[in-house]
C-alpha atoms as a PDB file:
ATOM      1  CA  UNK A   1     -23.780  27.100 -55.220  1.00  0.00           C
ATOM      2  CA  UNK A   2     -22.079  24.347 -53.390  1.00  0.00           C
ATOM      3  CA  UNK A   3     -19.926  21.817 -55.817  1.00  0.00           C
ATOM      4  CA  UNK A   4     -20.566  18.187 -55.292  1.00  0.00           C
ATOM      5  CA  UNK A   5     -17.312  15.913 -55.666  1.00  0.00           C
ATOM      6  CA  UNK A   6     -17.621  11.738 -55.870  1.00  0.00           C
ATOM      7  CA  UNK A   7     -13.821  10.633 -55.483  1.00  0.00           C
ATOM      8  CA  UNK A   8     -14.661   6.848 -55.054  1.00  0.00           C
ATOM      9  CA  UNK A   9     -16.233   4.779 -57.349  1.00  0.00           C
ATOM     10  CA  UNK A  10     -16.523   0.807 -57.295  1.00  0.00           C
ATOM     11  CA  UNK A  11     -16.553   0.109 -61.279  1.00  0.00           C
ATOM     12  CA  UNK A  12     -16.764  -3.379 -63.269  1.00  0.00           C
ATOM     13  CA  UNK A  13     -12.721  -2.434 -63.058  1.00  0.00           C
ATOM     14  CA  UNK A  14     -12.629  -3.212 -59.410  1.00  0.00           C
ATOM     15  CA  UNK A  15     -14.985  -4.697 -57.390  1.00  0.00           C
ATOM     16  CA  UNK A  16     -18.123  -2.901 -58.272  1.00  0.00           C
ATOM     17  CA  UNK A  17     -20.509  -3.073 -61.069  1.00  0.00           C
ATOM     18  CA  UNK A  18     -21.532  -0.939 -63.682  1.00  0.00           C
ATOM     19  CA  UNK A  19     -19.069   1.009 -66.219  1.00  0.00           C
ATOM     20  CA  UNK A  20     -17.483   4.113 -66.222  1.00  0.00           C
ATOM     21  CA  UNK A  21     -20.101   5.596 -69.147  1.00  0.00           C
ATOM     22  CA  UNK A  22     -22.815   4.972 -66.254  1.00  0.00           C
ATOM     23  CA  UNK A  23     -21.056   7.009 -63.635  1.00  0.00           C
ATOM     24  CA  UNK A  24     -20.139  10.126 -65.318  1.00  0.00           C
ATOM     25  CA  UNK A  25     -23.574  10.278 -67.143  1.00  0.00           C
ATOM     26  CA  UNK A  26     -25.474   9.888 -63.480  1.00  0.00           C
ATOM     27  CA  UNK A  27     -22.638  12.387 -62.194  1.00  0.00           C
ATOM     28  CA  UNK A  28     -23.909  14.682 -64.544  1.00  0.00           C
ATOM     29  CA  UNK A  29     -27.522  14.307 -64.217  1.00  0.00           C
ATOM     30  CA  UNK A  30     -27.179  14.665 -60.325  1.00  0.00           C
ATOM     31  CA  UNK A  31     -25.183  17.916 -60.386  1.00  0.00           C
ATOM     32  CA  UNK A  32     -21.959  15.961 -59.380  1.00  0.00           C
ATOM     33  CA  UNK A  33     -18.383  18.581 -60.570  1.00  0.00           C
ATOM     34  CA  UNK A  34     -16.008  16.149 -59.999  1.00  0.00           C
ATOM     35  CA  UNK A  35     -15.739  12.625 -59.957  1.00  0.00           C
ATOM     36  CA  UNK A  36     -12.813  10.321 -59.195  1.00  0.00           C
ATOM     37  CA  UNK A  37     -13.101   7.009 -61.615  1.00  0.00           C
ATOM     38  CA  UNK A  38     -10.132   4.653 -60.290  1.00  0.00           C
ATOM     39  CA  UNK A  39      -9.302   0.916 -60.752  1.00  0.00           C
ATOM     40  CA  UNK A  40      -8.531  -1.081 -57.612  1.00  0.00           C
ATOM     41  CA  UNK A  41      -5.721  -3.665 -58.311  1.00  0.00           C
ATOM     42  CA  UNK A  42      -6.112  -5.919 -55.299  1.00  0.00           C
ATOM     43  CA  UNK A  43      -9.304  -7.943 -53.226  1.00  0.00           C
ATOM     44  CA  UNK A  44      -7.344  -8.993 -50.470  1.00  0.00           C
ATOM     45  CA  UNK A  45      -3.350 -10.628 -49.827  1.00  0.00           C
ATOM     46  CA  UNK A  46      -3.776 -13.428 -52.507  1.00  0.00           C
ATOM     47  CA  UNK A  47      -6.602 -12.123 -55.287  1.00  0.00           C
ATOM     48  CA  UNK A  48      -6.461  -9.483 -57.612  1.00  0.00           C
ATOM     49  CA  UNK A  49      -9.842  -7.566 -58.595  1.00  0.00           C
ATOM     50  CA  UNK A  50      -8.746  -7.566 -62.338  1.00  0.00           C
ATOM     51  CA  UNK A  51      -6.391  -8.567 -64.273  1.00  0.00           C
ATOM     52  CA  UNK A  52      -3.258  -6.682 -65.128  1.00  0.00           C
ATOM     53  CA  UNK A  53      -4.022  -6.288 -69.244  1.00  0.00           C
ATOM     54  CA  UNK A  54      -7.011  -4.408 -67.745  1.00  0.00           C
ATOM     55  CA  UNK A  55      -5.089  -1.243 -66.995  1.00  0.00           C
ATOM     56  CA  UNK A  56      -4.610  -0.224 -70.011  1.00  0.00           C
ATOM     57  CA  UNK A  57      -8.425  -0.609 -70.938  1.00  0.00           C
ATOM     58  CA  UNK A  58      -9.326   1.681 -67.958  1.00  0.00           C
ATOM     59  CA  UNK A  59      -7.021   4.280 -68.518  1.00  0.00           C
ATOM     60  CA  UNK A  60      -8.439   4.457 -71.833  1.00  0.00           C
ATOM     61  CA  UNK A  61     -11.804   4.329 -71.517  1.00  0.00           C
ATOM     62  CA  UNK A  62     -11.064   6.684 -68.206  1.00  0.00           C
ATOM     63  CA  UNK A  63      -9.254   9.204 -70.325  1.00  0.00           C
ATOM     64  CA  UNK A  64     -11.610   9.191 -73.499  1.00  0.00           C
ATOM     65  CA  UNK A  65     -14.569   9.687 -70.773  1.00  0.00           C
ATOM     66  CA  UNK A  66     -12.546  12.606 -69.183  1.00  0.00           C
ATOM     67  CA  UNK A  67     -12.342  14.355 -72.898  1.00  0.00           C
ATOM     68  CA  UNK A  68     -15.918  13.674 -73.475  1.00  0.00           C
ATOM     69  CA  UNK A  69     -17.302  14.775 -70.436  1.00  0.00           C
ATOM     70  CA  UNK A  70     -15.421  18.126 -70.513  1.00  0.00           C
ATOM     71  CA  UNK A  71     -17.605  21.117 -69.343  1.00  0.00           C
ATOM     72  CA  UNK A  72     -20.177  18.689 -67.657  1.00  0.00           C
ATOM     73  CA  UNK A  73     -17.940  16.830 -65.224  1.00  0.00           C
ATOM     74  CA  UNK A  74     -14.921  16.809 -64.240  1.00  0.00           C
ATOM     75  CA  UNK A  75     -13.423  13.436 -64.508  1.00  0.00           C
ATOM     76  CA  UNK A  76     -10.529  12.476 -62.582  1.00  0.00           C
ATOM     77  CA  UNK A  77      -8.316   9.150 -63.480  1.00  0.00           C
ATOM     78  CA  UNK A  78      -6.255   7.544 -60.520  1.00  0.00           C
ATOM     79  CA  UNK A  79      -5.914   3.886 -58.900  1.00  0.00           C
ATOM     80  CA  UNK A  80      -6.723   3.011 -55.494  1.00  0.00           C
ATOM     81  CA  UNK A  81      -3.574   0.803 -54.496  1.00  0.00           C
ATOM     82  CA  UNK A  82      -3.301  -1.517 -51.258  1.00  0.00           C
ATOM     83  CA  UNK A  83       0.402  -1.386 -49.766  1.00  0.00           C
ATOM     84  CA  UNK A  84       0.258  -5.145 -48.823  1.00  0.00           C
ATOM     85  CA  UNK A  85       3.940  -6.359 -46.466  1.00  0.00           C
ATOM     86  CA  UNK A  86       5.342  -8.914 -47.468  1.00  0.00           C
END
């Protein structure tokens, strides 16, 4: 049986829609192994997609999903950070 992975997600943490709850629960229900939840500081050079008390909140919520979901998904916590020059 082939394993399906999802390693980018566009959350309500970033600049998607939808929360993390949403995402592992369709994961599940569409036979997805592995997916990658991640929080996405930056929108371009001068915005940020959240704000910086959010982190904590996603890695969290991230975490406590990755506990729950055990043995249905496997839930992976990372950010997807921009290297912007100066």
């Amino acid at each position: 049986m082939t394993r399906l992975f999802d390693y980018h997600t566009h959350s309500h943490y970033c600049d998607g829609e939808g929360n993390l709850a949403d995402y592992v629960e369709c994961a599940a229900a569409r036979g997805v192994g592995v997916l990658a939840c991640r929080l996405m500081p930056l929108l371009d050079r001068e915005r940020l997609a959240h704000e910086p008390a959010d982190l904590g909140a996603y890695l969290e919520e991230a975490r406590a999903l990755a506990r729950s979901a055990a043995g249905r998904v496997e839930v992976l916590v990372g950010l997807e950070v921009d290297y912007v020059r100066a």
